[in-house]
C-alpha atoms as a PDB file:
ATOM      1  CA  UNK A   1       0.007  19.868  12.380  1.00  0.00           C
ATOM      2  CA  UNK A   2       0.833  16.027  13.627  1.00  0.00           C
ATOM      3  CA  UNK A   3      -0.095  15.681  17.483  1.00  0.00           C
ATOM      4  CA  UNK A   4       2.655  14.667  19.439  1.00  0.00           C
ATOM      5  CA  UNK A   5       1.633  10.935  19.225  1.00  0.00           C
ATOM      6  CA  UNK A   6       1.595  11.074  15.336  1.00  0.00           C
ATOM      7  CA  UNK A   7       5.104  13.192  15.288  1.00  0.00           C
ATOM      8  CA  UNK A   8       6.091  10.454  17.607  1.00  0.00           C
ATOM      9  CA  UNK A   9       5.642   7.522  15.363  1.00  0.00           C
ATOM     10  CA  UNK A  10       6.843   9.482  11.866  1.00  0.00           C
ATOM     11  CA  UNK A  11      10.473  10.352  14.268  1.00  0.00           C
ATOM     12  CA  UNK A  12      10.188   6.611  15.036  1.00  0.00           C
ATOM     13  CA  UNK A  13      10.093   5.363  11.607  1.00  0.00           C
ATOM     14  CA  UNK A  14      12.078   7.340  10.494  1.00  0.00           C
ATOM     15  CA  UNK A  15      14.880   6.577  12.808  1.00  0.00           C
ATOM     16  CA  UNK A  16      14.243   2.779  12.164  1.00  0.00           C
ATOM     17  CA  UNK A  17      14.773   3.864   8.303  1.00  0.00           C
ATOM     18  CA  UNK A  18      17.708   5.034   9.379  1.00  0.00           C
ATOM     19  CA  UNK A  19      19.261   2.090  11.394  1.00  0.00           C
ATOM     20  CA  UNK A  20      18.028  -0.002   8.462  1.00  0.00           C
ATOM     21  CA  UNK A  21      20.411   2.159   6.140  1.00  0.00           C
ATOM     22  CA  UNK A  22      23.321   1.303   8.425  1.00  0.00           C
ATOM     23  CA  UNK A  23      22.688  -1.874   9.665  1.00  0.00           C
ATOM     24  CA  UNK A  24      20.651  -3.712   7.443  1.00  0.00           C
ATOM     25  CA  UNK A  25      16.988  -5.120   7.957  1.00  0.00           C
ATOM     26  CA  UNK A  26      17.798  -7.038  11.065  1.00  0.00           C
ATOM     27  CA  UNK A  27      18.583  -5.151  14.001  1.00  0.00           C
ATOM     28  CA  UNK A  28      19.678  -5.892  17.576  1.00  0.00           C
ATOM     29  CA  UNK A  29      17.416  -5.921  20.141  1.00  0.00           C
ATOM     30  CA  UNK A  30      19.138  -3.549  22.504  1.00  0.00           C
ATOM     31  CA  UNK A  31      19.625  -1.253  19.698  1.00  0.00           C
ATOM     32  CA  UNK A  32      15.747  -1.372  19.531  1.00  0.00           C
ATOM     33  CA  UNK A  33      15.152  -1.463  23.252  1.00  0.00           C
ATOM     34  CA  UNK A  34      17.713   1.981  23.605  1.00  0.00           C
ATOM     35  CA  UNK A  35      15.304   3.197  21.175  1.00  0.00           C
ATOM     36  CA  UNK A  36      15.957   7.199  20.141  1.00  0.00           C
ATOM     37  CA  UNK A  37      15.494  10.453  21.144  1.00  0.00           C
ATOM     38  CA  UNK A  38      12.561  12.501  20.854  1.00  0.00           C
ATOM     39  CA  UNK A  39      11.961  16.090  22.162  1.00  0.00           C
ATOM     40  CA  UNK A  40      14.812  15.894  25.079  1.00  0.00           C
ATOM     41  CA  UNK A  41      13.293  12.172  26.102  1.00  0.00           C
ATOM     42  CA  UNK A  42      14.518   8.914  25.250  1.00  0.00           C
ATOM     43  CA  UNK A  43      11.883   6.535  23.562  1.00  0.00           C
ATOM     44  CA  UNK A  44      12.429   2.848  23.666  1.00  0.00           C
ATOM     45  CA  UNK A  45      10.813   1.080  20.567  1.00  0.00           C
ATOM     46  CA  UNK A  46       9.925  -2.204  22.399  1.00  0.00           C
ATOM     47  CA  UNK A  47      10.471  -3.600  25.992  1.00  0.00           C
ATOM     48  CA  UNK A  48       9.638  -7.300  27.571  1.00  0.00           C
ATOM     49  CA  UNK A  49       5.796  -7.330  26.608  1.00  0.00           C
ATOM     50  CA  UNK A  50       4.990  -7.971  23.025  1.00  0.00           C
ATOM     51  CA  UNK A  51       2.619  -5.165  22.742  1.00  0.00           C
ATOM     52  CA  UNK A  52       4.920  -2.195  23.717  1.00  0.00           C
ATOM     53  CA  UNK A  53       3.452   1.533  24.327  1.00  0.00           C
ATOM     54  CA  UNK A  54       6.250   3.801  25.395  1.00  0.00           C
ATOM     55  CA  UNK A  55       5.244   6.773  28.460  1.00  0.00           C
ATOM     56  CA  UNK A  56       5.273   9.740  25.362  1.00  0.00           C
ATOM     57  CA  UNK A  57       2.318   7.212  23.181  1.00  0.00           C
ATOM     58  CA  UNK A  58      -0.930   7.692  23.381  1.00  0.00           C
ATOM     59  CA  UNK A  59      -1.276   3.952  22.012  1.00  0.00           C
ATOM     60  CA  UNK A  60       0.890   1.170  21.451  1.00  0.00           C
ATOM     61  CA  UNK A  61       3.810   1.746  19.148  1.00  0.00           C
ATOM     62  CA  UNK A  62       4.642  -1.891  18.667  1.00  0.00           C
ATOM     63  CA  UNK A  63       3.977  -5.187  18.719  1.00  0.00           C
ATOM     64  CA  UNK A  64       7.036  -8.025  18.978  1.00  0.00           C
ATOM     65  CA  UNK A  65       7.117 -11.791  18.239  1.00  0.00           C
ATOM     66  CA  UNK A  66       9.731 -13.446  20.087  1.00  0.00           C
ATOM     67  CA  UNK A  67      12.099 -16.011  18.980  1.00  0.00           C
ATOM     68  CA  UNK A  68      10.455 -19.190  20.988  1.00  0.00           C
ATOM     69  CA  UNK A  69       8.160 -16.722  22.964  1.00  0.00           C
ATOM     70  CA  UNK A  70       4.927 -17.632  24.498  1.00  0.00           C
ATOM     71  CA  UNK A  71       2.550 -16.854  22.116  1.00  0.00           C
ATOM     72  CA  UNK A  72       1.756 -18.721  18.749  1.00  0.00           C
ATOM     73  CA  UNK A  73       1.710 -15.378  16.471  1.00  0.00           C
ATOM     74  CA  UNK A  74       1.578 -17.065  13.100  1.00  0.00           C
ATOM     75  CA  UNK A  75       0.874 -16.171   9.804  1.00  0.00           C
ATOM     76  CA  UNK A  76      -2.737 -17.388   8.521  1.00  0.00           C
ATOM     77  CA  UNK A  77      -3.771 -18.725   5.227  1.00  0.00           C
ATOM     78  CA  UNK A  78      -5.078 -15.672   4.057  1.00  0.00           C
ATOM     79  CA  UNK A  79      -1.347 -14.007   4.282  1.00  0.00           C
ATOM     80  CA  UNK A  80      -1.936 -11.559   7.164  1.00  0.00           C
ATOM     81  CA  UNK A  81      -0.480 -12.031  10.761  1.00  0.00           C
ATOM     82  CA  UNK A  82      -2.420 -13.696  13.362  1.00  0.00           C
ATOM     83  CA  UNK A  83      -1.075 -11.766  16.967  1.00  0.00           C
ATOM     84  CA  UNK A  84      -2.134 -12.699  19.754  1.00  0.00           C
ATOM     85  CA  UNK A  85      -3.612 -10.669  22.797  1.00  0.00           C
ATOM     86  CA  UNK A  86      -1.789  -9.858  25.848  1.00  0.00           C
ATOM     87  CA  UNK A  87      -3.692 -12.795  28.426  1.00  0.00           C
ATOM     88  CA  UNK A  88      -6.522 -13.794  27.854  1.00  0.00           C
ATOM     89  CA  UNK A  89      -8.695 -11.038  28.973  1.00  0.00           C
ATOM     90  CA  UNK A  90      -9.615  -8.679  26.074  1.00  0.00           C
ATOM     91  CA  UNK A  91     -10.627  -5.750  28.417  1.00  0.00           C
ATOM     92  CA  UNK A  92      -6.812  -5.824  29.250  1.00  0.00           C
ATOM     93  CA  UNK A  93      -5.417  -2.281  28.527  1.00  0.00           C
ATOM     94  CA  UNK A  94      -2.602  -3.516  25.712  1.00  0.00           C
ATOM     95  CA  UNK A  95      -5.449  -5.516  23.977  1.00  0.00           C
ATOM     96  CA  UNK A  96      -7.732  -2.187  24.272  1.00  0.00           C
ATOM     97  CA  UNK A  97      -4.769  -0.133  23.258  1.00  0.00           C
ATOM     98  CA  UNK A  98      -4.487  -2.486  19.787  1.00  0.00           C
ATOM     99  CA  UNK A  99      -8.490  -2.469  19.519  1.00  0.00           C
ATOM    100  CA  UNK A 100      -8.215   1.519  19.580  1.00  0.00           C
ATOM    101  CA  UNK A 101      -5.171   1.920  16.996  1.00  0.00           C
ATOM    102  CA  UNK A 102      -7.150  -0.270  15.060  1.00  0.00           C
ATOM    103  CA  UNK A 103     -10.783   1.862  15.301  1.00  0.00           C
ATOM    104  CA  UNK A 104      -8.482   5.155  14.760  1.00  0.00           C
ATOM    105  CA  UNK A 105      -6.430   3.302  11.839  1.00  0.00           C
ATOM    106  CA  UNK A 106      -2.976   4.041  13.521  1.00  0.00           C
ATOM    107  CA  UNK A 107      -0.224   2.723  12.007  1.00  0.00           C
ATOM    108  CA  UNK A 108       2.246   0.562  14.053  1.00  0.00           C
ATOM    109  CA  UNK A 109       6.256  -1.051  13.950  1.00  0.00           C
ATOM    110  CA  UNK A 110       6.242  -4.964  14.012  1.00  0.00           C
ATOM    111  CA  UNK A 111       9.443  -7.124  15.545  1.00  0.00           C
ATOM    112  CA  UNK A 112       9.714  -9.956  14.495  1.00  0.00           C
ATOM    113  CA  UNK A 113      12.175 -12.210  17.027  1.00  0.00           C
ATOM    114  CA  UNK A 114      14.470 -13.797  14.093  1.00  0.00           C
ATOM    115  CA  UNK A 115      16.859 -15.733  16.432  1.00  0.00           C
ATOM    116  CA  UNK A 116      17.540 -14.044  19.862  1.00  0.00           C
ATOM    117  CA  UNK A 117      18.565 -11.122  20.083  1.00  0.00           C
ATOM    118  CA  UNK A 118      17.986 -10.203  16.353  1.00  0.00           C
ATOM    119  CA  UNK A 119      14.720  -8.579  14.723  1.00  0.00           C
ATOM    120  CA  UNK A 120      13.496  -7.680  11.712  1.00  0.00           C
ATOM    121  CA  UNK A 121      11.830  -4.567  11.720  1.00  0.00           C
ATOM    122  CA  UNK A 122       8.720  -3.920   9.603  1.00  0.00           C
ATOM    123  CA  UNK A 123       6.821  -0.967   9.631  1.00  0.00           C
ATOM    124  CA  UNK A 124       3.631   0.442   8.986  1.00  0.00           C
ATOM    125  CA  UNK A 125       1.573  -2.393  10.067  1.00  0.00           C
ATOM    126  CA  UNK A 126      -2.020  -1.607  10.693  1.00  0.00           C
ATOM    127  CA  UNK A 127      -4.344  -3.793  13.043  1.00  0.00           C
ATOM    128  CA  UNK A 128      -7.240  -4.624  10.842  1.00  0.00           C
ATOM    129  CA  UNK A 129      -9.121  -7.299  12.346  1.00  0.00           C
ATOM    130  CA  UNK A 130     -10.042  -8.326  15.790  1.00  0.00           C
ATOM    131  CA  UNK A 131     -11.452 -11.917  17.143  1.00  0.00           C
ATOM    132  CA  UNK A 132     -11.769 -12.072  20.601  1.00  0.00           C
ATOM    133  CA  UNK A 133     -12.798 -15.631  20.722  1.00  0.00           C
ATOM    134  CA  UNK A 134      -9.735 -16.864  19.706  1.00  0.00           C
ATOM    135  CA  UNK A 135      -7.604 -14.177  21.281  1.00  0.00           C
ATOM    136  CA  UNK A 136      -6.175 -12.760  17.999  1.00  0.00           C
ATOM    137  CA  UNK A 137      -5.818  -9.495  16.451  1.00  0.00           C
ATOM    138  CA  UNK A 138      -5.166  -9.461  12.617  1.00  0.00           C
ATOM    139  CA  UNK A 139      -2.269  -7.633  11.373  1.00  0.00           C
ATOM    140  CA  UNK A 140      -1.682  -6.655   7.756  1.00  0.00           C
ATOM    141  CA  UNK A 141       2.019  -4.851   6.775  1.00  0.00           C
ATOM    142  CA  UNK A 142       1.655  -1.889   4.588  1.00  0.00           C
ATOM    143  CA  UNK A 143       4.261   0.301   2.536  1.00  0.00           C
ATOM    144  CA  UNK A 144       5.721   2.692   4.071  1.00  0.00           C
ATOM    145  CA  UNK A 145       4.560   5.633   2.073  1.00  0.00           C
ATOM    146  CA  UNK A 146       1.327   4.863   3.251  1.00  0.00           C
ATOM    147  CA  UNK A 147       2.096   5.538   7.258  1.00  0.00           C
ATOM    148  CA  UNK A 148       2.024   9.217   6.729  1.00  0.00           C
ATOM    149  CA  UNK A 149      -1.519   8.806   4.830  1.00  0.00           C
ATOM    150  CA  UNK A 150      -2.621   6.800   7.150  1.00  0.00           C
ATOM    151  CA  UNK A 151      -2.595   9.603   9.723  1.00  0.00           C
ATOM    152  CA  UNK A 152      -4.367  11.509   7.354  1.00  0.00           C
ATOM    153  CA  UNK A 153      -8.241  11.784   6.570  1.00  0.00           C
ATOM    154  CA  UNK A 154      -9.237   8.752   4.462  1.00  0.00           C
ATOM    155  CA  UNK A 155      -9.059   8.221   1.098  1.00  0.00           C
ATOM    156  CA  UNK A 156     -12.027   6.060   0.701  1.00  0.00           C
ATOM    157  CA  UNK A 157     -10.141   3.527  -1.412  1.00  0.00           C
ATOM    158  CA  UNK A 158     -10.150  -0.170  -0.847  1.00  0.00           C
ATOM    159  CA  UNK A 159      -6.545  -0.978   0.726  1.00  0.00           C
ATOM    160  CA  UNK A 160      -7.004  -4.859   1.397  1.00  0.00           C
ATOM    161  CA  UNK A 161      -5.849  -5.910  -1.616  1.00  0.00           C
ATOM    162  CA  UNK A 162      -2.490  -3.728  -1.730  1.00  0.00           C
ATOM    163  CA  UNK A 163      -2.033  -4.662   1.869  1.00  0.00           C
ATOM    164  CA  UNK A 164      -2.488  -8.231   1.606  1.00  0.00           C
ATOM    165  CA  UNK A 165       0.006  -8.338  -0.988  1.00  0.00           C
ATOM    166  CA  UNK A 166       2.740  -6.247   1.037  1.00  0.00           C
ATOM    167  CA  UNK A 167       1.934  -8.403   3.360  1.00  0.00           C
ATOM    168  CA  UNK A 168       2.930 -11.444   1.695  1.00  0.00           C
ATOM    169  CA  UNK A 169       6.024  -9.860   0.407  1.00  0.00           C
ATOM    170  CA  UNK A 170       7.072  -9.135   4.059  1.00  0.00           C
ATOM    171  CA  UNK A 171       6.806 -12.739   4.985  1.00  0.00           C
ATOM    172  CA  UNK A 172       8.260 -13.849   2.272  1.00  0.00           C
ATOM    173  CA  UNK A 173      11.129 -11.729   3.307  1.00  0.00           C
ATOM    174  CA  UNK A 174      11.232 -12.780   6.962  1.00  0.00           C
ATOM    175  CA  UNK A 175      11.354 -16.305   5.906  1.00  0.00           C
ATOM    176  CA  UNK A 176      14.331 -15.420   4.283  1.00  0.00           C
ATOM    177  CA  UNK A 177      15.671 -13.664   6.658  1.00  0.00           C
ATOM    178  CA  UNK A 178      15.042 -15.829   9.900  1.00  0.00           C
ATOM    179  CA  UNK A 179      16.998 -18.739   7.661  1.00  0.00           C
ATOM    180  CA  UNK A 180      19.864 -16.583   6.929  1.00  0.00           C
ATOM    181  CA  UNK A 181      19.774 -15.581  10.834  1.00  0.00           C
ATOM    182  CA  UNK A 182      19.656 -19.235  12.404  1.00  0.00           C
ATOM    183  CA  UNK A 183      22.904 -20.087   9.860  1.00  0.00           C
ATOM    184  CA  UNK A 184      24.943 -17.029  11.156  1.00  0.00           C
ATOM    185  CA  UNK A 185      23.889 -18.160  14.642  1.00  0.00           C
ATOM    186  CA  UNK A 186      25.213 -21.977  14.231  1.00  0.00           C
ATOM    187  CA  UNK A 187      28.289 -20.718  12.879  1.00  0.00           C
ATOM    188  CA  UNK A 188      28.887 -17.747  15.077  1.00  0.00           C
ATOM    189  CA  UNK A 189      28.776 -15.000  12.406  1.00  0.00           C
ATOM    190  CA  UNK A 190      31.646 -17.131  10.692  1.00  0.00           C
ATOM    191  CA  UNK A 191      31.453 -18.522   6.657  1.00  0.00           C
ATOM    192  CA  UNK A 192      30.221 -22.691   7.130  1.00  0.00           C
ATOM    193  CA  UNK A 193      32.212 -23.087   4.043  1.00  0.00           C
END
């Protein structure tokens, strides 16, 4: 049996599916920030910090890249997501929070800030990498069958290569996605034709 954490995240993907279903793969942040309910309380999938852990998480559930936000998240020339810590002080309890999901292999939901307002929602993402010298976790998507495995004893296989290649896909689709967003946006939601 799932500990409460782990029951937590497989409700909250599986909500997100759900939202996805009905509203597509870009999703309003107050939809988001309402978040669902889980065992009588209300859980809020991300709030103003980019590295979000709601009161019923052990660790961080998410991690969110704002539309002209602060911090230079980028994606790196190896494919996977360059996020950067919380400060500058690694010993800072979101940056230990990520450092632990990452030790533990727990997976987590990425936002990614589109325009304002709007996200696309990807999920599992695992933390895989950690430099503190230049501030930067390293984030690799994965599929989503995989997030219940994940939680799960290890398999021993090699996922880098799988997960490097999801990865890519995922940007690949947020490109799309963020270019599709800004047009809406400078029309407001109306056809340019």
């Amino acid at each position: 049996m799932p500990d409460a954490d782990q029951q937590l995240r497989l409700a909250a993907f599986a909500w997100l599916a759900t939202q996805r279903d009905l509203y597509g793969d870009v999703l309003r942040r107050q939809l988001l920030a309402d978040g669902f309910e889980f065992q009588g309380e209300r859980v809020p999938l991300l709030g103003p910090q980019g590295i979000f852990k709601p009161r019923l998480c052990e660790l961080p559930l998410s991690i969110t890249t704002a539309p002209n936000g602060p911090y230079d998240d980028r994606f790196s020339s190896d494919g996977l997501l360059a996020y950067r810590y919380r400060g500058v002080d690694p010993a800072r309890p979101a940056n230990v929070g990520l450092r632990t999901a990452m030790a533990r292999k727990i997976p987590l939901i990425y936002f990614n800030g589109l325009v304002p307002g709007r996200y696309l929602a990807t999920w599992p993402v695992f933390i895989v990498g950690d430099r503190p010298e230049a501030l930067t976790f390293t984030v690799a998507v994965d599929d989503e069958a995989r997030a219940y495995d994940s939680m799960q004893a290890s398999t021993g296989e090699g996922p880098d290569a799988r997960r490097a290649y999801i990865t890519y896909t995922a940007r690949r689709r947020l490109h799309q996605r963020t270019f599709r967003e800004r047009v809406l946006q400078a029309y407001q939601e109306q056809c340019a034709l």
